[in-house]
C-alpha atoms as a PDB file:
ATOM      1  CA  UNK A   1      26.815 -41.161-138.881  1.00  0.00           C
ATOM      2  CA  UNK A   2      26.542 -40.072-142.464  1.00  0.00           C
ATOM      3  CA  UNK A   3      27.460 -41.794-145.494  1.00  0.00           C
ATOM      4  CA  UNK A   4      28.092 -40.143-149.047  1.00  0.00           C
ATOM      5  CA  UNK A   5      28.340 -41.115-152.311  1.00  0.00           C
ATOM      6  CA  UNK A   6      30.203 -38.998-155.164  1.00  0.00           C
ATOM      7  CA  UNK A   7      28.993 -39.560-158.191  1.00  0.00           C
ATOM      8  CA  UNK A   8      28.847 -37.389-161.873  1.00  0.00           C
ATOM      9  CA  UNK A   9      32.976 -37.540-162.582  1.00  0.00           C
ATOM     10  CA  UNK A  10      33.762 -38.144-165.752  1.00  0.00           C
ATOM     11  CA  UNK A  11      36.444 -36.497-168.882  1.00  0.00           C
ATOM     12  CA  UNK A  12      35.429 -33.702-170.647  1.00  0.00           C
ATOM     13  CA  UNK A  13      37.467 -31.186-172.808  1.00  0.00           C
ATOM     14  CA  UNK A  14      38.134 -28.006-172.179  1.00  0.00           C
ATOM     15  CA  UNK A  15      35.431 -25.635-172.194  1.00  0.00           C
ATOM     16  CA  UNK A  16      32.536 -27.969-171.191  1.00  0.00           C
ATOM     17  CA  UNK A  17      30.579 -29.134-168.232  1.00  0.00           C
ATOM     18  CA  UNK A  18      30.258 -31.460-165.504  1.00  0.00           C
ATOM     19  CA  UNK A  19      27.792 -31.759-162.721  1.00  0.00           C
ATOM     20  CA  UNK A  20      28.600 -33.698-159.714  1.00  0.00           C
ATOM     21  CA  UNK A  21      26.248 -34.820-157.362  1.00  0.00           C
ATOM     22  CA  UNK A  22      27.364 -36.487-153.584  1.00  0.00           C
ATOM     23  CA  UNK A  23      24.461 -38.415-152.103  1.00  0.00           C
ATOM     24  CA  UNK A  24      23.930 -38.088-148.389  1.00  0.00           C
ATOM     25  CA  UNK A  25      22.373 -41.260-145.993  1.00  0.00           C
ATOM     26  CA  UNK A  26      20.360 -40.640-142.763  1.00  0.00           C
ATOM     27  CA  UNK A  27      18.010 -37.889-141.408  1.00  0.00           C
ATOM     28  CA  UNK A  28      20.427 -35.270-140.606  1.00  0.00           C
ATOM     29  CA  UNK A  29      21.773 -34.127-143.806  1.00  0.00           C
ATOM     30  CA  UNK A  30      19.896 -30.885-143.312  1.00  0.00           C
ATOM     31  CA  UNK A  31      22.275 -30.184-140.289  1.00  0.00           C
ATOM     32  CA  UNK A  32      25.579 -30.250-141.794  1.00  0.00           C
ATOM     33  CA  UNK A  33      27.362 -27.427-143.998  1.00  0.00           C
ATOM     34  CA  UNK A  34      28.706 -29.075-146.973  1.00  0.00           C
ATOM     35  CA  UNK A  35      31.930 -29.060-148.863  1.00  0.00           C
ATOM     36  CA  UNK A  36      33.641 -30.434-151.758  1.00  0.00           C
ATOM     37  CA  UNK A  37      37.084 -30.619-152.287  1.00  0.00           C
ATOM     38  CA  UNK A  38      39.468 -32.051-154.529  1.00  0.00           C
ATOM     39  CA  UNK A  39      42.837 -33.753-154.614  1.00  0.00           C
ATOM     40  CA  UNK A  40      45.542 -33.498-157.523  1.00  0.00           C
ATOM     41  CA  UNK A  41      48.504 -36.124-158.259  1.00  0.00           C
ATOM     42  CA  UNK A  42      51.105 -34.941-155.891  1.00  0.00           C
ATOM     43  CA  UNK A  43      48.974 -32.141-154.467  1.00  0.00           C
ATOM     44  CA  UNK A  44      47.496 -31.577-151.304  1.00  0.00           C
ATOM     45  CA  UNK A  45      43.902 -31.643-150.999  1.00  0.00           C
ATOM     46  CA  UNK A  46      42.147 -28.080-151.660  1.00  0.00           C
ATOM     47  CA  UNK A  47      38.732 -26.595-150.956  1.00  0.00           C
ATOM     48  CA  UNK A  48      36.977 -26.033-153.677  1.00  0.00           C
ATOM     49  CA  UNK A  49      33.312 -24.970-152.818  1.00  0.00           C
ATOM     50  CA  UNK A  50      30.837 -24.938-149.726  1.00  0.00           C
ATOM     51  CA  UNK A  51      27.182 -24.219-148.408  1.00  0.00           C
ATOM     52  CA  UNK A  52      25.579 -23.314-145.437  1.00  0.00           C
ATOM     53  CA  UNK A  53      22.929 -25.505-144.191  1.00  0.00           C
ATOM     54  CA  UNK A  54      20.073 -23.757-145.480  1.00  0.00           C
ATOM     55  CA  UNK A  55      21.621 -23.112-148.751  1.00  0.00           C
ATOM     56  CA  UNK A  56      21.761 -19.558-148.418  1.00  0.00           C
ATOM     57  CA  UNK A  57      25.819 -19.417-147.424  1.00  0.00           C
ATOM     58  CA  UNK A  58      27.944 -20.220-150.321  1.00  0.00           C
ATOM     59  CA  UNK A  59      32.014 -19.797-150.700  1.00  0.00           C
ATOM     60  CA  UNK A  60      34.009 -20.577-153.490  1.00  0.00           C
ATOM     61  CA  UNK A  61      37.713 -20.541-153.564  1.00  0.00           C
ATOM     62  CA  UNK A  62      39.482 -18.268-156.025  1.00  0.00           C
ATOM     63  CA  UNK A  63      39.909 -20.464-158.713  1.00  0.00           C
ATOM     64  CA  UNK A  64      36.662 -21.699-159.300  1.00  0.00           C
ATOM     65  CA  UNK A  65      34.767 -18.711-158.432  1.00  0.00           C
ATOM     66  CA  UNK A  66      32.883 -17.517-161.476  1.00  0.00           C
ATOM     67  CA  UNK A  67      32.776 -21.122-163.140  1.00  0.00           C
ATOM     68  CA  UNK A  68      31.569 -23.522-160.627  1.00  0.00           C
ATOM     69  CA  UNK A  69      28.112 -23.574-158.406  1.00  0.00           C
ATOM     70  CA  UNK A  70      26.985 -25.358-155.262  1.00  0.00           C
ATOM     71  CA  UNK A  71      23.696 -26.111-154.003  1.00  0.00           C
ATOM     72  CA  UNK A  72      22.116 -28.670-152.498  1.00  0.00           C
ATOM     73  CA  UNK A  73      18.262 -30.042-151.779  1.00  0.00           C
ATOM     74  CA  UNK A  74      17.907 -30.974-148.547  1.00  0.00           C
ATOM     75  CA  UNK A  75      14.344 -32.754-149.418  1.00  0.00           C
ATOM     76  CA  UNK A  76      16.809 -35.221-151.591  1.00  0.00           C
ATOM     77  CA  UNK A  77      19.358 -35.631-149.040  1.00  0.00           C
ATOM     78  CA  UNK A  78      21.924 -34.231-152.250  1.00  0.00           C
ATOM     79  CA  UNK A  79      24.468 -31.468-152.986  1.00  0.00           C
ATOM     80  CA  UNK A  80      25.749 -30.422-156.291  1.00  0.00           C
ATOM     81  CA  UNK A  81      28.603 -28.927-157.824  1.00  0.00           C
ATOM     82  CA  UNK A  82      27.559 -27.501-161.317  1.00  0.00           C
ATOM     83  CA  UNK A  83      31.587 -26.722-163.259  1.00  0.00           C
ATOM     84  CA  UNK A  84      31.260 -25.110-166.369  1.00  0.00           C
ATOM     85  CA  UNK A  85      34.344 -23.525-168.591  1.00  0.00           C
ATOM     86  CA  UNK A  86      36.337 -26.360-167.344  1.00  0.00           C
ATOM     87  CA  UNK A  87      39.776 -26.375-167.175  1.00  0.00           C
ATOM     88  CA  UNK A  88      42.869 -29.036-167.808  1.00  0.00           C
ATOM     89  CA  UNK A  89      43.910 -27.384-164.303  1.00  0.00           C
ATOM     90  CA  UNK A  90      40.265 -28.799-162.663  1.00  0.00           C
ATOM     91  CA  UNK A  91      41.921 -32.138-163.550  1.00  0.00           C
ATOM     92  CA  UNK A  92      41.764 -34.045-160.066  1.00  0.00           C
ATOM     93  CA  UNK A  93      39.463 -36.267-157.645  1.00  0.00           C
ATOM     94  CA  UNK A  94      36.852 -34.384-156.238  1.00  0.00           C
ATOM     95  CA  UNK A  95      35.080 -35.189-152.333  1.00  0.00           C
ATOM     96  CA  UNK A  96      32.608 -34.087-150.932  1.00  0.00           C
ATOM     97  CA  UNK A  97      32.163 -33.769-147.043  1.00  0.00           C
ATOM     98  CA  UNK A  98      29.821 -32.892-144.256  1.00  0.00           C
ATOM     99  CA  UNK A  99      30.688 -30.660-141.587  1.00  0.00           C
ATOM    100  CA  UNK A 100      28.960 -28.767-138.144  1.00  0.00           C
ATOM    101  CA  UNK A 101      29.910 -25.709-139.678  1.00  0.00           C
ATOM    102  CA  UNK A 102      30.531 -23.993-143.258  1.00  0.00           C
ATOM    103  CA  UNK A 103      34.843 -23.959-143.312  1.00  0.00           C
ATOM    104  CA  UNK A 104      37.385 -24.543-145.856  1.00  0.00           C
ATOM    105  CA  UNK A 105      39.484 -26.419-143.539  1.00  0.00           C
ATOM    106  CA  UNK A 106      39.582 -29.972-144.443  1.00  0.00           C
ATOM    107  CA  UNK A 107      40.189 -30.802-141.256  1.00  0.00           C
ATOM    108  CA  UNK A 108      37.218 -29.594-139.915  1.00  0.00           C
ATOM    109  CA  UNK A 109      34.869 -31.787-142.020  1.00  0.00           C
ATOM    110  CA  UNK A 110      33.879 -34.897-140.190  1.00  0.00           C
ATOM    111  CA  UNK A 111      32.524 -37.067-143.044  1.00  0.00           C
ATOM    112  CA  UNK A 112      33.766 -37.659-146.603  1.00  0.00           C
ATOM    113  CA  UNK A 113      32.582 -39.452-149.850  1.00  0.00           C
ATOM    114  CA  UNK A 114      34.776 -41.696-151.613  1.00  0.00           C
ATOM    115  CA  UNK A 115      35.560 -39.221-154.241  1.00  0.00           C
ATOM    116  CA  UNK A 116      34.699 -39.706-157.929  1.00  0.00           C
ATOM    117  CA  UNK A 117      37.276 -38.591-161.159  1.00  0.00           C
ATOM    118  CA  UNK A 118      37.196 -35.614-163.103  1.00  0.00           C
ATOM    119  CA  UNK A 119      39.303 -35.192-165.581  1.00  0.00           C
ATOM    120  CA  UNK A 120      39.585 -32.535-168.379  1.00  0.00           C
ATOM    121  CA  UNK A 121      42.155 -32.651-171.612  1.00  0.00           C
ATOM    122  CA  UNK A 122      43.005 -30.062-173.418  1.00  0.00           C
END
């Protein structure tokens, strides 16, 4: 069983930064590939960004690429999501979730956070 906790969310304007961190309970965090993802009003829920279990793997879907970073520190049971040159389009709740294996298929992710709020005005 893992627990996580979302935390960083927040409003910003266009153009800044936001780091998000999602804290992870229990022993085994350095087993699971980690996403986040994030959910818009009306929208289904999209991948946003994941990493391998050492760190080393790291995807990014199209629209973030570029802008937004990953990592994680296994010693602190954490992963991040650095955004920068954030967009009113990033506006949405973001998750992140633990899985076997590194996928952008929410379904595939066996743990989530409760999500925390990010939302950027123009």
């Amino acid at each position: 069983q893992v627990q996580l906790v979302e935390s960083g969310g927040g409003l910003v304007q266009a153009g800044g930064s936001l780091r998000l961190s999602c804290a992870a309970s229990g022993r085994t965090f350095s087993t699971y590939a980690m996403g986040w993802f994030r959910q818009a009003p009306g929208m289904e829920r999209e991948f946003v960004a994941g990493i391998s279990r050492s760190g080393v793997g790291l995807y990014y879907a199209d629209s973030v690429k570029g802008r937004f970073t990953i990592s994680r520190e296994n010693a602190k049971n954490t992963v991040y999501l650095q955004m920068n040159s954030l967009k009113p389009e990033d506006t949405a709740v973001y998750y992140c979730a633990a899985s076997r294996g590194i996928t952008a298929r929410d379904y595939d992710y066996d743990y989530w956070g409760q999500g925390t709020q990010v939302t950027v005005s123009s």
